[in-house]
C-alpha atoms as a PDB file:
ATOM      1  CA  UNK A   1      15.811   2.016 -12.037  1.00  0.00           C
ATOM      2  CA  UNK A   2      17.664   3.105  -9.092  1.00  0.00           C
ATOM      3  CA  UNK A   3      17.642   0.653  -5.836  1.00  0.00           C
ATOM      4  CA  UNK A   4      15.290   2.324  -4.102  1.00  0.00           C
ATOM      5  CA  UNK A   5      12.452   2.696  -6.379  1.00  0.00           C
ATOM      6  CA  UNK A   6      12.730  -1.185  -6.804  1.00  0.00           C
ATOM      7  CA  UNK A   7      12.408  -1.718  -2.955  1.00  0.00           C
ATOM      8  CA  UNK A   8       9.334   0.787  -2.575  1.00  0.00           C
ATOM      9  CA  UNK A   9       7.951  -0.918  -5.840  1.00  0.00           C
ATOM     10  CA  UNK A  10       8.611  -4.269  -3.987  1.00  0.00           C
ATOM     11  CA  UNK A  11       7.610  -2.608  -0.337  1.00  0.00           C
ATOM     12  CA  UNK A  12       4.240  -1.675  -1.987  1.00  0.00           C
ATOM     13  CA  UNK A  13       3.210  -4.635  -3.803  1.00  0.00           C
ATOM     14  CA  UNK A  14       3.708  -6.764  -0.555  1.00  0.00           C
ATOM     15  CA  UNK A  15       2.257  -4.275   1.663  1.00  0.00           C
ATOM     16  CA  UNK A  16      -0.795  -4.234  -0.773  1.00  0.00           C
ATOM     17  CA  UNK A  17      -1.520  -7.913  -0.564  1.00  0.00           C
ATOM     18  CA  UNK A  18      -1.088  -8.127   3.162  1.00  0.00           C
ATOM     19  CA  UNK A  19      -3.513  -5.125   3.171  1.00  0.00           C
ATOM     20  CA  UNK A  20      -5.726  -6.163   0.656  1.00  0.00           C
ATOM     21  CA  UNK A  21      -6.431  -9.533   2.473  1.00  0.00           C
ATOM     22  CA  UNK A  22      -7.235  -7.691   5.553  1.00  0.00           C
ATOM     23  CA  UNK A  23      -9.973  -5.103   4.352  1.00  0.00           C
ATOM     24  CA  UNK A  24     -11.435  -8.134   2.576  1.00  0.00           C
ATOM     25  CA  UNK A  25     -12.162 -10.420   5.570  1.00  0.00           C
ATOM     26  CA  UNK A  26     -13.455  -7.138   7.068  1.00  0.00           C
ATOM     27  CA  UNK A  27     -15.654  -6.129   4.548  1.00  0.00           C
ATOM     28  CA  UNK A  28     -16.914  -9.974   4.378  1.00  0.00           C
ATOM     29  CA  UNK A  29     -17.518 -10.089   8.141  1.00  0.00           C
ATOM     30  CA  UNK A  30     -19.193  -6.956   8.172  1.00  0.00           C
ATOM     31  CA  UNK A  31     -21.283  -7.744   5.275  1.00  0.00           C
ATOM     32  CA  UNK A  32     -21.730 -11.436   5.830  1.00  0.00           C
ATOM     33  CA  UNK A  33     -21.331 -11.814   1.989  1.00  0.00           C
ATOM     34  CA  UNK A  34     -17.907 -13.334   0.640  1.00  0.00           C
ATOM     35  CA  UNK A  35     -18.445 -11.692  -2.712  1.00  0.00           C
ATOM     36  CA  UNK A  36     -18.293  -8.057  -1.157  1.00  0.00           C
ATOM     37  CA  UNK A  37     -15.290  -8.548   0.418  1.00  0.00           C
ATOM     38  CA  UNK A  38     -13.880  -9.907  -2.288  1.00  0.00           C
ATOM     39  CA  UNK A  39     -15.499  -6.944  -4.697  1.00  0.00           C
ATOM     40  CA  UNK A  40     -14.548  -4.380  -2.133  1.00  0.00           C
ATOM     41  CA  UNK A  41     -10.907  -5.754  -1.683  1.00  0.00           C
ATOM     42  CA  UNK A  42     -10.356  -5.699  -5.531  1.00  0.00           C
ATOM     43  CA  UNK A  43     -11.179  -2.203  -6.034  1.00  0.00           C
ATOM     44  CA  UNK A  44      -9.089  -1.416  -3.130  1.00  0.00           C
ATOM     45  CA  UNK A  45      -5.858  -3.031  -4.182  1.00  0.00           C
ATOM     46  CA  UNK A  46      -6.098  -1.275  -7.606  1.00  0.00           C
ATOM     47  CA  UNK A  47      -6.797   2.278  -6.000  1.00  0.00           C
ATOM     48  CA  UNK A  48      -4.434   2.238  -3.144  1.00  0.00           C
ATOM     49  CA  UNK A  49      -1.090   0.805  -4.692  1.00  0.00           C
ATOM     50  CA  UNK A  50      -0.156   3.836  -6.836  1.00  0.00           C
ATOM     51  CA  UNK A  51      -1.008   6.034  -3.870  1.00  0.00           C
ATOM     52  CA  UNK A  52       1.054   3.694  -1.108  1.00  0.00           C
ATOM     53  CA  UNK A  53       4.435   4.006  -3.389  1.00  0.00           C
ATOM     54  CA  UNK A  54       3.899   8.044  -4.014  1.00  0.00           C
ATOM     55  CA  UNK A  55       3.217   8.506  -0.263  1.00  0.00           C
ATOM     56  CA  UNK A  56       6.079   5.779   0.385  1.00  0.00           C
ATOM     57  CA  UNK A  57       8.689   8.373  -2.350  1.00  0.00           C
ATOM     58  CA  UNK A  58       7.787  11.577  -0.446  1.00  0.00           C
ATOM     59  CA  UNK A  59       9.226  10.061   2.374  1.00  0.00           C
ATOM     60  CA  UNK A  60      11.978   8.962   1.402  1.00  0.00           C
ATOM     61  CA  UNK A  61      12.712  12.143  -0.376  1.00  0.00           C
ATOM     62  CA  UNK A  62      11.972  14.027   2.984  1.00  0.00           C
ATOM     63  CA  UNK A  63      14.374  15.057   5.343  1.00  0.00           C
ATOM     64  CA  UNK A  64      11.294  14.728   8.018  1.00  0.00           C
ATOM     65  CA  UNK A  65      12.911  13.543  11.454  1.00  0.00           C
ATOM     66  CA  UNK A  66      16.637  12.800   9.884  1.00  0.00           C
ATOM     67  CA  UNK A  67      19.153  14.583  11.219  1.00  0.00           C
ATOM     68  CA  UNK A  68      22.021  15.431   8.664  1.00  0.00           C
ATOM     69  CA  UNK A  69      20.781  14.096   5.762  1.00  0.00           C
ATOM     70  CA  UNK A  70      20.379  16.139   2.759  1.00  0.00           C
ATOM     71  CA  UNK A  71      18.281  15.692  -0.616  1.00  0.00           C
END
């Protein structure tokens, strides 16, 4: 696997956590129950991971505001 791919796979997985944590002490504030934040962080961390690293390899395969850089 080539160096990048390990650093977005490693990018994503911490982003995620950091994340994760966050929309569940949201969701329990909001909903006053632990157990829905926790339910509600879970499904998120599962969902959003594989779509974090393919957003996070379009971009890095983009040229988008680099100048002289070619795919």
């Amino acid at each position: 696997m080539e160096g990048s791919k390990k650093r977005h796979l490693a990018k994503t997985l911490t982003w995620r956590i950091t994340a994760t944590l966050t929309t569940m002490i949201i969701a329990w504030i909001v909903s006053g129950d632990p157990m829905t934040g926790l339910t509600v962080g879970g499904i998120e961390f599962f969902v959003k991971m594989p779509v974090y690293y393919l957003h996070e390899r379009a971009w890095y395969k983009s040229n988008f505001g680099i100048s002289g850089r070619r795919n």
